[in-house]
PDB file of N, CA and C in Angstrom:
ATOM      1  N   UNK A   1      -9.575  -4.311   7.093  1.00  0.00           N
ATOM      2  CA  UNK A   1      -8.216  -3.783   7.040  1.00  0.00           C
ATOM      3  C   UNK A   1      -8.063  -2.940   5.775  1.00  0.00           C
ATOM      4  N   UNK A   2      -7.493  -1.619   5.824  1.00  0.00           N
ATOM      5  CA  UNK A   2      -7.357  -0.715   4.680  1.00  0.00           C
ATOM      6  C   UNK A   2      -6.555  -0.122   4.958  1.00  0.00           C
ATOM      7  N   UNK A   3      -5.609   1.036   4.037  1.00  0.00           N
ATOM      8  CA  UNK A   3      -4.634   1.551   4.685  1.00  0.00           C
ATOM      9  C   UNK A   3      -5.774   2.954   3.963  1.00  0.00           C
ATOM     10  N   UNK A   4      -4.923   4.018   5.275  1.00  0.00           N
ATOM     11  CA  UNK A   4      -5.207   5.587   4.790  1.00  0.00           C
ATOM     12  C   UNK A   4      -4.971   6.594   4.931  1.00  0.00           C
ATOM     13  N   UNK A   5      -4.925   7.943   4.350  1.00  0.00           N
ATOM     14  CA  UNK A   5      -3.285   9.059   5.108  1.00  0.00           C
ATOM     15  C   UNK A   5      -4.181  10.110   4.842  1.00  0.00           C
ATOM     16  N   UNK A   6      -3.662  10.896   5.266  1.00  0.00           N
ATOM     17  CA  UNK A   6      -4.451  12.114   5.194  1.00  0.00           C
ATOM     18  C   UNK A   6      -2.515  13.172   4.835  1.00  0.00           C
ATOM     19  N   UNK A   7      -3.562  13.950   3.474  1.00  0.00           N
ATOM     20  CA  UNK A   7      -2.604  15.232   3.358  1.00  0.00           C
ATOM     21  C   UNK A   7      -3.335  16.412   3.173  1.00  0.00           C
ATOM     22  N   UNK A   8      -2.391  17.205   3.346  1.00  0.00           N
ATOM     23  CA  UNK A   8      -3.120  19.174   3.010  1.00  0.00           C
ATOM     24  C   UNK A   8      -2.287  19.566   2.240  1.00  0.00           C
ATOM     25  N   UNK A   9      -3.196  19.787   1.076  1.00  0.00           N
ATOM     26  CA  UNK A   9      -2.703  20.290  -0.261  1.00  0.00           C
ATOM     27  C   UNK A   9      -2.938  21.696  -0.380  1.00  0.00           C
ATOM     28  N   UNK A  10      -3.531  21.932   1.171  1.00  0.00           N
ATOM     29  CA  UNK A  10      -3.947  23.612   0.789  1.00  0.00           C
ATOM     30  C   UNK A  10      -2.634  24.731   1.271  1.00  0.00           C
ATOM     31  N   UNK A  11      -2.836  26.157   1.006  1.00  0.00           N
ATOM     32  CA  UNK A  11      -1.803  27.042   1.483  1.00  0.00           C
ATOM     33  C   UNK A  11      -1.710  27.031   3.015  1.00  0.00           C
ATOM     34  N   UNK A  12      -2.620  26.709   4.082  1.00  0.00           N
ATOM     35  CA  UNK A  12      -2.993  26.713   5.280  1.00  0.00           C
ATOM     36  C   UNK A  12      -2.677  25.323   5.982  1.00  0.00           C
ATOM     37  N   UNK A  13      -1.501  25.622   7.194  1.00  0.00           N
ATOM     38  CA  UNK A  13      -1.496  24.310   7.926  1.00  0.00           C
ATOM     39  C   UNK A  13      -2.620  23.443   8.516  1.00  0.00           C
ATOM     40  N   UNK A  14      -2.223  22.825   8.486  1.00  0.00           N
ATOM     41  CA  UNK A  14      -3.984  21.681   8.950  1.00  0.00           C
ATOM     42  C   UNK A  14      -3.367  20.403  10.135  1.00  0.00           C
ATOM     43  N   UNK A  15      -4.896  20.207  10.590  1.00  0.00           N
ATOM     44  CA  UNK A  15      -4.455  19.575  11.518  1.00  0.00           C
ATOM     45  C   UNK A  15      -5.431  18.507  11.773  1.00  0.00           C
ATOM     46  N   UNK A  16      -5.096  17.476  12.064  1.00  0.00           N
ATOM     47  CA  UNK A  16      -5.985  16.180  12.141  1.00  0.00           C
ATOM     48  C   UNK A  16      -6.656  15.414  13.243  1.00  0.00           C
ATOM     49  N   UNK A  17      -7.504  15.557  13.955  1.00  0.00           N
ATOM     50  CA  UNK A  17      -7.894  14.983  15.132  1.00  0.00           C
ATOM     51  C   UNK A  17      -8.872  13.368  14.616  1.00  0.00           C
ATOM     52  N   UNK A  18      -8.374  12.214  15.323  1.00  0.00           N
ATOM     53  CA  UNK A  18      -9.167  10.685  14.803  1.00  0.00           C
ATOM     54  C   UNK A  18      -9.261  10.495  16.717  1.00  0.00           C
ATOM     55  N   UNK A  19     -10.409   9.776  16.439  1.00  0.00           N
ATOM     56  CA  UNK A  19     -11.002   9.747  17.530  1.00  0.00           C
ATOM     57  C   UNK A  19     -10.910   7.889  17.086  1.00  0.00           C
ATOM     58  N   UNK A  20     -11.016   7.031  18.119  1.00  0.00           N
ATOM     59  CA  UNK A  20     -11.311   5.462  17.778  1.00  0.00           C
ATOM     60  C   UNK A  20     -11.031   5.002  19.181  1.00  0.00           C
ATOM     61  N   UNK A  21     -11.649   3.530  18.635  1.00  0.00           N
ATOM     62  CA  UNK A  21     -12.071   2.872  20.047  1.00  0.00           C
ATOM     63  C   UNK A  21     -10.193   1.718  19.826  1.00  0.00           C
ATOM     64  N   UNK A  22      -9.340   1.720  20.592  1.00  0.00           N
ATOM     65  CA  UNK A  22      -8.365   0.969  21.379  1.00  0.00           C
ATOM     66  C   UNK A  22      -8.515  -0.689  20.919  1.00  0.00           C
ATOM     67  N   UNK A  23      -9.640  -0.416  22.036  1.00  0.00           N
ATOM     68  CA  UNK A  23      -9.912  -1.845  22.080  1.00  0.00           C
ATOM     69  C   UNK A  23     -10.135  -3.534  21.039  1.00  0.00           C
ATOM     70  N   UNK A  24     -10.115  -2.552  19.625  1.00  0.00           N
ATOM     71  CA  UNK A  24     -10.388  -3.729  18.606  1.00  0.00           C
ATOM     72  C   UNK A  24      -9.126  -3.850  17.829  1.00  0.00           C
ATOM     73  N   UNK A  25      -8.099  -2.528  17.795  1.00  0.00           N
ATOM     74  CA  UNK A  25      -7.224  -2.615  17.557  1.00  0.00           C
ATOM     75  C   UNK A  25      -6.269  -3.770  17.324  1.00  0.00           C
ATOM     76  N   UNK A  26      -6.074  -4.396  16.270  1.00  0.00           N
ATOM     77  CA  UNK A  26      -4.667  -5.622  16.216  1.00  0.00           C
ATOM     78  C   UNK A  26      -3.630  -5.359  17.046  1.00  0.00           C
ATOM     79  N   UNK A  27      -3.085  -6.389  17.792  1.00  0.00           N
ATOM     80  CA  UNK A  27      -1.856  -5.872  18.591  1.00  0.00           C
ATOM     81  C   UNK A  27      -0.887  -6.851  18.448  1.00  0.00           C
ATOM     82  N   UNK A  28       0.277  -6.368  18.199  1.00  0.00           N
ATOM     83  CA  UNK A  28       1.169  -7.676  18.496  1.00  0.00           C
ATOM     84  C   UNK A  28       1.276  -8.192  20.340  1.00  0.00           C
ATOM     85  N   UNK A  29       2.568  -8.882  20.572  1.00  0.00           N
ATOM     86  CA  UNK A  29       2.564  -9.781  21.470  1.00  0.00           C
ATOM     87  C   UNK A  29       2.938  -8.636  22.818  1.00  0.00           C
ATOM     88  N   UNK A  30       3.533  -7.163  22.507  1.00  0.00           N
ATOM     89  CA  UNK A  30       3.722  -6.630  23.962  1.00  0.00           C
ATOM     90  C   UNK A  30       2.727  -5.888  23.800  1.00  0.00           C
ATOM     91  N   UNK A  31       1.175  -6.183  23.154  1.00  0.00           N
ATOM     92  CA  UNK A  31       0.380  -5.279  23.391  1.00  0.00           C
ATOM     93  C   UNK A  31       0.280  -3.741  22.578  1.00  0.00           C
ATOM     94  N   UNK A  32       0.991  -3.682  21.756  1.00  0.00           N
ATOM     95  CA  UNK A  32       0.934  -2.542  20.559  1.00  0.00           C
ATOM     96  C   UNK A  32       0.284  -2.591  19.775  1.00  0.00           C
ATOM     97  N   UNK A  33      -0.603  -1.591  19.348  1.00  0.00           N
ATOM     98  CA  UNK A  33      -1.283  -1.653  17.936  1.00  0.00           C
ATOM     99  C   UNK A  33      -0.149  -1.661  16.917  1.00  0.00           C
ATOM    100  N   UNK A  34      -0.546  -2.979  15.521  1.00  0.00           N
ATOM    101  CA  UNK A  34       0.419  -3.519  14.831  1.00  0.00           C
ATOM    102  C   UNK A  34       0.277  -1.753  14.105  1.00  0.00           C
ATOM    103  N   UNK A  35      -0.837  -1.100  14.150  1.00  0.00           N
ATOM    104  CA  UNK A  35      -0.814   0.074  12.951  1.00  0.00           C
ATOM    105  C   UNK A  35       0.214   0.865  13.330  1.00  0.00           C
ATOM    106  N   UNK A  36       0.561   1.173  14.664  1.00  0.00           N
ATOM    107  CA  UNK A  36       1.669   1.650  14.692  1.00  0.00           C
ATOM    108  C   UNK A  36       3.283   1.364  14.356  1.00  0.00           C
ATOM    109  N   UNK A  37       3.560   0.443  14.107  1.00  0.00           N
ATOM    110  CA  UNK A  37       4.744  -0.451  13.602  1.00  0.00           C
ATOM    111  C   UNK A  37       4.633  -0.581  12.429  1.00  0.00           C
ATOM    112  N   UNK A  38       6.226  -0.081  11.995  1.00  0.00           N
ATOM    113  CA  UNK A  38       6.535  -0.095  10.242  1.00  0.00           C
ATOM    114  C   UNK A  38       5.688  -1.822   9.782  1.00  0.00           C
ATOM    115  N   UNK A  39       5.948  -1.656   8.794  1.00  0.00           N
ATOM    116  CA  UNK A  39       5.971  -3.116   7.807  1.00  0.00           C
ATOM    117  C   UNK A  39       7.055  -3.743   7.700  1.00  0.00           C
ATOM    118  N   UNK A  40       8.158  -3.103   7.594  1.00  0.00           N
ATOM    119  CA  UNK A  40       9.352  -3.216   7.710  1.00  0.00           C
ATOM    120  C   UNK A  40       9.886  -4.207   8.877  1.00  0.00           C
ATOM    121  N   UNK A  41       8.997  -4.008   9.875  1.00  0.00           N
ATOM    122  CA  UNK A  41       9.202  -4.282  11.991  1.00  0.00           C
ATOM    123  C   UNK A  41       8.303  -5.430  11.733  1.00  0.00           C
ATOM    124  N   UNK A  42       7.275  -5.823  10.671  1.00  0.00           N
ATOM    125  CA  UNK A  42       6.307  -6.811  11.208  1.00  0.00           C
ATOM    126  C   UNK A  42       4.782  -6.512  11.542  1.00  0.00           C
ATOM    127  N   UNK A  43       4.705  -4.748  11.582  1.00  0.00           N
ATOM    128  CA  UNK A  43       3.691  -4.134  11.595  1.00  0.00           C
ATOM    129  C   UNK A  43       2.636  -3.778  10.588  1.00  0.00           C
ATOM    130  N   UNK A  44       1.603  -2.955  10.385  1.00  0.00           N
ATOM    131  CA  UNK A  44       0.995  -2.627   9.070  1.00  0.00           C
ATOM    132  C   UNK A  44       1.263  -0.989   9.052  1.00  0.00           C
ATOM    133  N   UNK A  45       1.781  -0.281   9.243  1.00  0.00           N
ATOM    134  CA  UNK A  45       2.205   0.753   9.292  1.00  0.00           C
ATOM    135  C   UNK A  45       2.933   0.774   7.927  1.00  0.00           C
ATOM    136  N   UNK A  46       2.428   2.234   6.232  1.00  0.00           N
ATOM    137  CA  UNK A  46       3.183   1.593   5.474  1.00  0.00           C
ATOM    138  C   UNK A  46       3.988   3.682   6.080  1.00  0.00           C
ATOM    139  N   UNK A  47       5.172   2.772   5.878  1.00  0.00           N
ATOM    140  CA  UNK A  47       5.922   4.630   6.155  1.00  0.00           C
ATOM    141  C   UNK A  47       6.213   5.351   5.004  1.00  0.00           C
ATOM    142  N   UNK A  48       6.459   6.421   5.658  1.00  0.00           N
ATOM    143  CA  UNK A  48       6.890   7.960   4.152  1.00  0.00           C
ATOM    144  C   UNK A  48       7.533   7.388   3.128  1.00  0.00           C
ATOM    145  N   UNK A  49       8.871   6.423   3.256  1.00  0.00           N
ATOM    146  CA  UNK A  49      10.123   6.211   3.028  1.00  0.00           C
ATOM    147  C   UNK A  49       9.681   5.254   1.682  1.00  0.00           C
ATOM    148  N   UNK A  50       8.024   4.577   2.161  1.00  0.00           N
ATOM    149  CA  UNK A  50       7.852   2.849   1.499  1.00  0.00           C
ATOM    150  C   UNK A  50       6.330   3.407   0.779  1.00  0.00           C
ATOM    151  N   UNK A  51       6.200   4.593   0.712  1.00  0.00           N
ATOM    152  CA  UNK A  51       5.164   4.919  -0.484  1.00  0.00           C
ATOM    153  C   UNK A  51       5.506   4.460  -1.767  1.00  0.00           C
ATOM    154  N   UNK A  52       4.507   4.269  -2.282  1.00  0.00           N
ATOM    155  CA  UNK A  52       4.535   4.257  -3.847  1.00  0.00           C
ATOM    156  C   UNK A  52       4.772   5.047  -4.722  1.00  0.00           C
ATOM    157  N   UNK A  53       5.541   5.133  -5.645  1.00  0.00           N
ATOM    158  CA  UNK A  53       5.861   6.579  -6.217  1.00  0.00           C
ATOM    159  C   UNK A  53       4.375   7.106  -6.586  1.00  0.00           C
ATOM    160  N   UNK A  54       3.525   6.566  -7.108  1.00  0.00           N
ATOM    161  CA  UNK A  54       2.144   7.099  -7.314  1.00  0.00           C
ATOM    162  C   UNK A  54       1.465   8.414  -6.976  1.00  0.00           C
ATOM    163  N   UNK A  55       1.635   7.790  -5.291  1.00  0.00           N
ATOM    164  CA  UNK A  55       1.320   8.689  -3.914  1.00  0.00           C
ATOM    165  C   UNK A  55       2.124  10.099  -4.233  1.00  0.00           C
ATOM    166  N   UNK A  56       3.326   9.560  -4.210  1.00  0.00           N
ATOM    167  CA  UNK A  56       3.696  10.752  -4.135  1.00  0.00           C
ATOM    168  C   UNK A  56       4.025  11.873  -5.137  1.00  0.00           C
ATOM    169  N   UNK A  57       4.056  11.157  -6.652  1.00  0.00           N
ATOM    170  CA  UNK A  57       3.640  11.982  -7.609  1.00  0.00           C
ATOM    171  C   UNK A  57       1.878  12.721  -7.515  1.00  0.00           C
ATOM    172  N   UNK A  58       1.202  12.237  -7.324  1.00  0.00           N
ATOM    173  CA  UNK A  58      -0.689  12.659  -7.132  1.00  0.00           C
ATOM    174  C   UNK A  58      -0.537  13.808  -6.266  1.00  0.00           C
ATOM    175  N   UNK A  59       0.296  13.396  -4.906  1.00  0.00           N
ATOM    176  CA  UNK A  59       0.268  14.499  -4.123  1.00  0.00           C
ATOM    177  C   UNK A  59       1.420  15.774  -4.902  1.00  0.00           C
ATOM    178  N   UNK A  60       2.008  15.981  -5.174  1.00  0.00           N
ATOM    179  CA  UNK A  60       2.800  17.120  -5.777  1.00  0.00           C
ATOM    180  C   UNK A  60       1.921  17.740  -6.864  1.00  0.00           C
ATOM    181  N   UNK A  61       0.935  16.990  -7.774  1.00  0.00           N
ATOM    182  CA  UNK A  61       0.340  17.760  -8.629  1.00  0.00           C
ATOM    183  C   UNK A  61      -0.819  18.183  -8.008  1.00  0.00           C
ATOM    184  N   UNK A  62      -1.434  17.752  -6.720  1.00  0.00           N
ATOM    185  CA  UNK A  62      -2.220  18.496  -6.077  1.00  0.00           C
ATOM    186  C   UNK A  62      -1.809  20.238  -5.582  1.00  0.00           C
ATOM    187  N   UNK A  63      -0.337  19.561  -4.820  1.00  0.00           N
ATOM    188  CA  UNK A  63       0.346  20.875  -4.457  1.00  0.00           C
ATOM    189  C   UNK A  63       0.434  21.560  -5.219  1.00  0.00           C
ATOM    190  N   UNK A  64       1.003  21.464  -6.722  1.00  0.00           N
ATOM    191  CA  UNK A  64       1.112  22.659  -7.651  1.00  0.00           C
ATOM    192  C   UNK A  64      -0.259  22.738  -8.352  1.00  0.00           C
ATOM    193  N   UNK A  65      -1.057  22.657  -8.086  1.00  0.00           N
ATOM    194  CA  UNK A  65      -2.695  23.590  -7.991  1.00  0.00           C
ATOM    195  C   UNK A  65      -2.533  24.990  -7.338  1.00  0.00           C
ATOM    196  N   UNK A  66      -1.579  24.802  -6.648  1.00  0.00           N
ATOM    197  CA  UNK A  66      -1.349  26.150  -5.292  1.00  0.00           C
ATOM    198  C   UNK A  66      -0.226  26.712  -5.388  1.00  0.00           C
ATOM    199  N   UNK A  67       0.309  26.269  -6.146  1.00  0.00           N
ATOM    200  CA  UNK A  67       1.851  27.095  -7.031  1.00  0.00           C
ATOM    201  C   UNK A  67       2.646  26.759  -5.848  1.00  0.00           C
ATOM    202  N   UNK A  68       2.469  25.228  -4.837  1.00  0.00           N
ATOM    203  CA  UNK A  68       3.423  24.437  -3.992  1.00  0.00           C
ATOM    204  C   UNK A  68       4.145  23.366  -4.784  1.00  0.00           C
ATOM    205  N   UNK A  69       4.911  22.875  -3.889  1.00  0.00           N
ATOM    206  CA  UNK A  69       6.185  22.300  -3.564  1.00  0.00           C
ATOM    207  C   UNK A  69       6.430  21.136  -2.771  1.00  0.00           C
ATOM    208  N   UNK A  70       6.369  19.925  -2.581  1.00  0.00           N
ATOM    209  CA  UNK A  70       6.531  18.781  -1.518  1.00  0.00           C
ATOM    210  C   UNK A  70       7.867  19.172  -1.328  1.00  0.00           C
ATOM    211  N   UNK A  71       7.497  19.054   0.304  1.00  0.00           N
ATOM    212  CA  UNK A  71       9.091  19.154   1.190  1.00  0.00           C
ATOM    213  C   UNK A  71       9.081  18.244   1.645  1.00  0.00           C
ATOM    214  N   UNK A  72       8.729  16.961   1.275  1.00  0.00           N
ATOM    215  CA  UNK A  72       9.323  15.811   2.294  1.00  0.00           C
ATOM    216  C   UNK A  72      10.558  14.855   2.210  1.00  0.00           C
ATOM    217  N   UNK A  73      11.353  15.627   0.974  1.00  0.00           N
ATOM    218  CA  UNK A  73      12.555  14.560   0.581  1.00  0.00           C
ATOM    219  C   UNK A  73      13.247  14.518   2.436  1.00  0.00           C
ATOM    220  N   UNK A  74      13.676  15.316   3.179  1.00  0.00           N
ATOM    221  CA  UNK A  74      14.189  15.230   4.107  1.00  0.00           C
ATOM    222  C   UNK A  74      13.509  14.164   5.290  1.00  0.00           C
ATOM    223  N   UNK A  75      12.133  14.232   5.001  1.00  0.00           N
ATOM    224  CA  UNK A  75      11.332  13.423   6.147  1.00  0.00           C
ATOM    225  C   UNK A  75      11.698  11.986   5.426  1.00  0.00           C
ATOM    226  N   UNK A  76      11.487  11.858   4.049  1.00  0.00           N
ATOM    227  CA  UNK A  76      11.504  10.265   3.575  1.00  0.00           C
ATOM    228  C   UNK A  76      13.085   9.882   4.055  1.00  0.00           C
ATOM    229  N   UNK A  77      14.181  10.613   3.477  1.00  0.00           N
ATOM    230  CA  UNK A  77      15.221  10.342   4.155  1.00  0.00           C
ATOM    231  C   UNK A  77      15.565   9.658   5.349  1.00  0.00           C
ATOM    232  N   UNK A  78      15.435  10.594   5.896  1.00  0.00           N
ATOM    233  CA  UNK A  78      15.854  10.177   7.556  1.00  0.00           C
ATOM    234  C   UNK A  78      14.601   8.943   7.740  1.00  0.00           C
ATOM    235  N   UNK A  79      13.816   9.058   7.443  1.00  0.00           N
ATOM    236  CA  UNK A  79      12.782   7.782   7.936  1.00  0.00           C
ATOM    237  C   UNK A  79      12.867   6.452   6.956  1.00  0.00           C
ATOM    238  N   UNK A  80      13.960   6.320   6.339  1.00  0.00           N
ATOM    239  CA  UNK A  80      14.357   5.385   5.459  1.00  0.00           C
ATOM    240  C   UNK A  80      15.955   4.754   6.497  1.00  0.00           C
ATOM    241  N   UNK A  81      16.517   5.662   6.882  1.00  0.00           N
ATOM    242  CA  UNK A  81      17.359   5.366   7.964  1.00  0.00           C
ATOM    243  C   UNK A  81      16.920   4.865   9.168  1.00  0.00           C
ATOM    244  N   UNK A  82      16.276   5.568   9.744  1.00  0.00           N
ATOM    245  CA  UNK A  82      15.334   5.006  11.005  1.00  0.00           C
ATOM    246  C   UNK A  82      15.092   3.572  10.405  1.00  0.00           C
ATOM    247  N   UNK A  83      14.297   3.010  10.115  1.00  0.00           N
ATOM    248  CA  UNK A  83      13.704   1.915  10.062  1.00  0.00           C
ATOM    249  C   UNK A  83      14.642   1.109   9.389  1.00  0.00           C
ATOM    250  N   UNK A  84      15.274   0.941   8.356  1.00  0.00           N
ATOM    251  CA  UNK A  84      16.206   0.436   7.969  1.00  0.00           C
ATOM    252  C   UNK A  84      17.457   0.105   9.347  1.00  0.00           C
ATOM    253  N   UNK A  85      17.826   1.215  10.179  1.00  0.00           N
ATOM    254  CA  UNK A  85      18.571   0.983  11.313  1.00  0.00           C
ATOM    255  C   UNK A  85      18.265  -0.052  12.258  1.00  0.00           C
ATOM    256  N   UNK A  86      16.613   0.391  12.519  1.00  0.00           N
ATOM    257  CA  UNK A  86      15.678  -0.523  13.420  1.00  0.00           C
ATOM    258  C   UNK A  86      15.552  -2.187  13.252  1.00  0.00           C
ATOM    259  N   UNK A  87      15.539  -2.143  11.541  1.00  0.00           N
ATOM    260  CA  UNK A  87      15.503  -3.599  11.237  1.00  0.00           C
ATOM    261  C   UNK A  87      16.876  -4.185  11.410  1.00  0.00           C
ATOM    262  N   UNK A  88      17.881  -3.410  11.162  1.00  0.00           N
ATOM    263  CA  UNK A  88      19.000  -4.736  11.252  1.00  0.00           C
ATOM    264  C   UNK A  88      19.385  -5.258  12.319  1.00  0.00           C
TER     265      UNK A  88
END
């Protein structure tokens, strides 16, 4: 068990293809992989919202290598609502 994310720090959109086998997957009780489900839900899924500031300071000084910018205050937002909604 490990957690792991993938970002693009470059000027060029990117795109991620993971290939894996289903079948060994943890699942909870209706049959879901737990990786897909927040932590928040009971899952191991850690979301945007429940990073570590770490993460997300490392990634911004990557970006400004490239004279970028993190745009995800809007994604952590709303996905701090989502799940927060979900749990109560």
């Amino acid at each position: 068990m490990w957690f792991h994310q993938h970002f693009n720090t470059g000027t060029a959109p990117a795109r991620y293809l993971a290939f894996k086998h289903e079948a060994t997957s943890i699942r909870n009780e209706q049959g879901v992989p737990k990786a897909w489900i927040s932590r928040r839900l009971g899952g191991d899924q850690i979301d945007y919202a429940d990073e570590p500031p770490a993460i997300r300071k490392q990634f911004a000084e990557a970006l400004a290598k490239h004279d970028l910018k993190p745009r995800m205050e809007e994604a952590y937002r709303a996905e701090l609502g989502e799940t927060t909604t979900k749990a109560a």
